[in-house]
Protein backbone atom coordinates (compact mmCIF):
# COMPACT_ATOMS: atom_id res chain seq x y z
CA UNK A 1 -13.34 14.16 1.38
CA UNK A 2 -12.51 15.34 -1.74
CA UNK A 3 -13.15 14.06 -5.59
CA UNK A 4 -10.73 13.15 -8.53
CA UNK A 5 -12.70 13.42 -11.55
CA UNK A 6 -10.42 10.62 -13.46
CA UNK A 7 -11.19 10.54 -17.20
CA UNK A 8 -9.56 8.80 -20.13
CA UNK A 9 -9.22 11.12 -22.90
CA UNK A 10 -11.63 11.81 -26.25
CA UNK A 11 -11.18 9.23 -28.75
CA UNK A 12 -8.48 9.26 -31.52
CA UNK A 13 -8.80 7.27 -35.07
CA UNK A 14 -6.94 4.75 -34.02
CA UNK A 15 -9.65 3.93 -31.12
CA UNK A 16 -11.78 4.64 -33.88
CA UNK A 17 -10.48 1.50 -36.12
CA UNK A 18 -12.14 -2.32 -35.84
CA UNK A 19 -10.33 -3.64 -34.61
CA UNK A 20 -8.83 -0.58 -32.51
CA UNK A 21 -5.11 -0.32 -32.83
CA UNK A 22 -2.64 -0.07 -29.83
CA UNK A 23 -1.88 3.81 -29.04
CA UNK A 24 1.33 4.39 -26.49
CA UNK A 25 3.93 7.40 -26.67
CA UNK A 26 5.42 7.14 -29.94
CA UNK A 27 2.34 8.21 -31.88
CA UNK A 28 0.98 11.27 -30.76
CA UNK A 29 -2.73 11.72 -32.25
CA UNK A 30 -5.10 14.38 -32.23
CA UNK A 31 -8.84 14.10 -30.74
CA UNK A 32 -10.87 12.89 -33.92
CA UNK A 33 -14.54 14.47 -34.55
CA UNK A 34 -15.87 11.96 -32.04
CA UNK A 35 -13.52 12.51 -29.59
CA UNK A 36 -14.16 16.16 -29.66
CA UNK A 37 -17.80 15.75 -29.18
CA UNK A 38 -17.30 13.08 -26.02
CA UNK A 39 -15.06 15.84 -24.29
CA UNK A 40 -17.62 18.62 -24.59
CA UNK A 41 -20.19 16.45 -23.18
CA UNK A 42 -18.03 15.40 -20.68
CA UNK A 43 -16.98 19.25 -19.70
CA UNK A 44 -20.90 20.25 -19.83
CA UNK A 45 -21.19 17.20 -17.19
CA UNK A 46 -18.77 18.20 -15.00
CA UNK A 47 -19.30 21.73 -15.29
CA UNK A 48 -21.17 21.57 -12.02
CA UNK A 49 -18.49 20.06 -9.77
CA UNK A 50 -16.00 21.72 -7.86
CA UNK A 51 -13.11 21.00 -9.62
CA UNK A 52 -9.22 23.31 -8.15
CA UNK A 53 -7.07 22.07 -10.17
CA UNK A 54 -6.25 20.09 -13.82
CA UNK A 55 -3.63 17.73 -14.39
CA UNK A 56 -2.86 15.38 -17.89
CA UNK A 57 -0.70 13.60 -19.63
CA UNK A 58 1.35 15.47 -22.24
CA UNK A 59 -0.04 13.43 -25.12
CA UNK A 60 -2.46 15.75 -27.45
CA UNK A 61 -5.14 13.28 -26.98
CA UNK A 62 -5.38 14.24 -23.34
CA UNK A 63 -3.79 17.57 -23.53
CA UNK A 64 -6.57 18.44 -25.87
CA UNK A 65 -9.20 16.72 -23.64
CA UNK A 66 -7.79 18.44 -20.30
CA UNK A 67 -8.24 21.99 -22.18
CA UNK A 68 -11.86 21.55 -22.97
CA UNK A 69 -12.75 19.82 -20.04
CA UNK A 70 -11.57 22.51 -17.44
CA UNK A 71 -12.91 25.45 -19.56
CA UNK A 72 -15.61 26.09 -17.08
CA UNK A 73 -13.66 25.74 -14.41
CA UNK A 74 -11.22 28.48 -14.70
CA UNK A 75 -8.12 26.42 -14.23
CA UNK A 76 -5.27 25.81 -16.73
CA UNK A 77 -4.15 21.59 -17.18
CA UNK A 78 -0.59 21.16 -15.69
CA UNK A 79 0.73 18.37 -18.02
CA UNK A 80 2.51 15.81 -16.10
CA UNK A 81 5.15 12.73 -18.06
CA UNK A 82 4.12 10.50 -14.74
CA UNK A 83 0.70 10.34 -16.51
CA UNK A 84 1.57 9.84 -20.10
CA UNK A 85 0.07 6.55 -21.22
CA UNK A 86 2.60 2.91 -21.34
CA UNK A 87 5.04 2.55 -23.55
CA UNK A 88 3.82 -0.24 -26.05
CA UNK A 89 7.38 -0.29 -27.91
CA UNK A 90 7.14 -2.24 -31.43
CA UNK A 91 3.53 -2.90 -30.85
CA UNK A 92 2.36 0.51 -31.30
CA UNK A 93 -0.16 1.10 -34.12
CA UNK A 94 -0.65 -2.42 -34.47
CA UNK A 95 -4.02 -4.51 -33.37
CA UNK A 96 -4.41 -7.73 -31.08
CA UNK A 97 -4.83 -9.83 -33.74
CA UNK A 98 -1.80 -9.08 -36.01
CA UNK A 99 0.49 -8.76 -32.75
CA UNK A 100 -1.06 -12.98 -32.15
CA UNK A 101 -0.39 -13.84 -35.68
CA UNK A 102 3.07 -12.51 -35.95
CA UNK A 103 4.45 -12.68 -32.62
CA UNK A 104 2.60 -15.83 -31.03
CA UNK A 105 4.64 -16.74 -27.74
CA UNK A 106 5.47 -12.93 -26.88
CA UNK A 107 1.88 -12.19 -27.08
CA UNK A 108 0.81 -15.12 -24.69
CA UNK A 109 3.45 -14.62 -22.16
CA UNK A 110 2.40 -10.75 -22.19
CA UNK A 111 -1.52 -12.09 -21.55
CA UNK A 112 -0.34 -14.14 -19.13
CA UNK A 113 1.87 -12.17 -17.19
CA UNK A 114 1.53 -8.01 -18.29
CA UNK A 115 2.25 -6.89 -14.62
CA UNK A 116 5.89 -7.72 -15.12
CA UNK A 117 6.25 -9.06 -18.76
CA UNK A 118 7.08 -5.61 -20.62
CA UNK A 119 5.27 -4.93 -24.48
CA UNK A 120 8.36 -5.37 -26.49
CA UNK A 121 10.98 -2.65 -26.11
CA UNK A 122 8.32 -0.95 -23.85
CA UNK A 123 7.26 -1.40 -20.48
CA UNK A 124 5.21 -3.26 -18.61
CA UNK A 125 2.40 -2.40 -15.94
CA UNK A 126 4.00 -2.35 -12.82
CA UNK A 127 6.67 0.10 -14.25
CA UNK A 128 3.76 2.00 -14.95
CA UNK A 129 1.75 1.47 -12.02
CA UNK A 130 4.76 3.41 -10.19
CA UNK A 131 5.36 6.00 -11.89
CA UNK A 132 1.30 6.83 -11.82
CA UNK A 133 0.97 6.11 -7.85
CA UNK A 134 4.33 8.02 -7.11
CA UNK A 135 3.00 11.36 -8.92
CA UNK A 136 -0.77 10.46 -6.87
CA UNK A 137 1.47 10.95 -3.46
CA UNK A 138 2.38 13.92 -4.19
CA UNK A 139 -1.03 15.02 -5.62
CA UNK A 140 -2.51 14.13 -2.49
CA UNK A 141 -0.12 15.68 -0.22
CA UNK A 142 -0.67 19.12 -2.59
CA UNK A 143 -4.35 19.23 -2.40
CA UNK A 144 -5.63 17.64 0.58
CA UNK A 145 -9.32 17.31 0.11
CA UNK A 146 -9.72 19.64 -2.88
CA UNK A 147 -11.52 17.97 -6.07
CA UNK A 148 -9.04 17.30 -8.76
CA UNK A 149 -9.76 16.86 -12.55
CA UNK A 150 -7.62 14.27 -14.50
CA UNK A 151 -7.29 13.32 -17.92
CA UNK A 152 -4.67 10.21 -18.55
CA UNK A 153 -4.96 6.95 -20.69
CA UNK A 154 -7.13 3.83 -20.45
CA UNK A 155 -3.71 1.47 -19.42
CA UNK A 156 -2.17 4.22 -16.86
CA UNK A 157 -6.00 4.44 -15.52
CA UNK A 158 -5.81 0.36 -14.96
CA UNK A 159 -2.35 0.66 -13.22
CA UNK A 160 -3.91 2.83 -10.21
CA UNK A 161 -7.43 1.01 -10.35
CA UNK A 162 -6.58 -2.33 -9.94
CA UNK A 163 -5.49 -2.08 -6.63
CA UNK A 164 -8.02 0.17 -5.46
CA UNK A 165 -10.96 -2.20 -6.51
CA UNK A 166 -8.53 -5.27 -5.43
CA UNK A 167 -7.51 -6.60 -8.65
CA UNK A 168 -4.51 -8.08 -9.09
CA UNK A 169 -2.32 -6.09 -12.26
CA UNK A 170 -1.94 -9.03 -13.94
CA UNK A 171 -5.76 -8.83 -14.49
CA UNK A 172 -5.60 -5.69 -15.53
CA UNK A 173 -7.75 -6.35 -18.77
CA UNK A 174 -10.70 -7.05 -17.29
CA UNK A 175 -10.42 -3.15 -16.59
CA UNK A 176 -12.22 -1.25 -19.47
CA UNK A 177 -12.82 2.31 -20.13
CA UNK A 178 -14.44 4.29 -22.43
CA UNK A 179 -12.89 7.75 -23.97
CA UNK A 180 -14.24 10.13 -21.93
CA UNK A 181 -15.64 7.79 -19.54
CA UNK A 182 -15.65 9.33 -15.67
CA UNK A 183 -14.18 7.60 -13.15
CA UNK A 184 -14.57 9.24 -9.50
CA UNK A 185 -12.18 8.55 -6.79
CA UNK A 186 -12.65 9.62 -3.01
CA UNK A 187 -9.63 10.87 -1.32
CA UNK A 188 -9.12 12.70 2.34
CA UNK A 189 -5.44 13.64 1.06
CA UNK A 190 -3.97 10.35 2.04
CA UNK A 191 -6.29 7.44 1.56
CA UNK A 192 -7.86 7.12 -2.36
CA UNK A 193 -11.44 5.05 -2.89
CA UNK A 194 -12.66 3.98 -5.89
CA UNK A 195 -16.76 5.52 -5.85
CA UNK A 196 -17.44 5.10 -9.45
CA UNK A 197 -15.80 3.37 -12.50
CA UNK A 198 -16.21 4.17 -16.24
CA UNK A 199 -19.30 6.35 -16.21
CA UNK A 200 -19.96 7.18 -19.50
CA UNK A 201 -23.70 8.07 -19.36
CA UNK A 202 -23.26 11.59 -20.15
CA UNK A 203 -22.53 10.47 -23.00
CA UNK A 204 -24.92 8.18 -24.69
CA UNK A 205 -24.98 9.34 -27.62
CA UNK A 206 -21.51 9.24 -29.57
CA UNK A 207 -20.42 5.65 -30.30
CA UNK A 208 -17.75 4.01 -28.09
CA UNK A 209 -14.84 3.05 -29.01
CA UNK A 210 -13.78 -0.30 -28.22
CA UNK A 211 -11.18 -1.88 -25.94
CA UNK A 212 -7.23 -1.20 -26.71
């Protein structure tokens, strides 16, 4: 079988914040110090694996994550929309607890129901969970057992691992990873298991950001 190396990208300021704010499409941030530092661990890590190909989201964060991470690897990261991270609409740059204060029902019926209640003029995470899966079809079907390096966003990353580890989406927040936290997924080019979630050991030493 072969390996995707699945990683959420380096960590931006707005991880970075306390309490961190929301980060979808609209805002398009580059790595900050700490995030640069947690993707060259991460690519001295991996270094070792046999990785044939590179695919991110277009977002700089990962972009810029993808391109250090595959440096010793002598591919090039084929940016793909499919694994840009969910649209959080008129919550983005915002943090839980302003989003509770000033928009108190919307914010419990999204807790209580994110699989199919969209973020406000965004989208939710089923719409996201499809467009994720569809593109892993094809990635399957392109690379059979090869070992596959991706770099996407902590709510795209929930979308395709709740149902491998049998989570429903709707609990999809129990589902928390760190930037640059490895998550490796078995496939044999048409079945995908879950081996390892959210390693981030190679990385010890840079503080974490915190959930988002």
């Amino acid at each position: 079988m072969g390996l995707i190396f699945l990683v959420r990208h380096g960590a931006t300021e707005a991880n970075l914040r306390r309490p961190p704010q929301l980060q979808g499409q609209a805002r398009d941030l580059p790595l900050a110090d700490i995030g640069i530092q947690q993707a060259s661990l991460t690519r001295d890590f991996l270094a070792g694996k046999e990785i044939r190909a590179c695919y991110c989201s277009p977002l700089r964060r990962a972009r810029d994550t993808a391109r250090n991470l595959s440096t010793t690897h002598g591919v090039l990261p084929v940016a793909v929309p499919a694994l840009t991270e969910c649209n959080v609409g008129r919550w983005e740059g915002l943090d839980w607890g302003v989003i509770k204060e000033n928009w108190p029902e919307g914010y419990q019926s999204f807790l209580d129901n994110p699989d199919v209640v969209p973020y406000p003029g965004g989208e939710c995470l089923q719409a996201v969970y499809e467009r994720v899966f569809g593109f892993f079809v094809v990635l399957l079907a392109r690379h059979s057992t090869e070992g596959i390096l991706m770099v996407t966003h902590q709510i795209a990353m929930r979308a395709i691992l709740c149902p491998l580890l049998g989570k429903s989406l709707r609990n999809s927040r129990e589902l928390v990873f760190g930037n640059c936290g490895i998550t490796t997924i078995a496939h044999d080019g048409r079945r995908l298991v879950a081996k390892r979630v959210n390693d981030c050991s190679h990385r010890v030493s840079i503080v974490d950001s915190r959930r988002s």
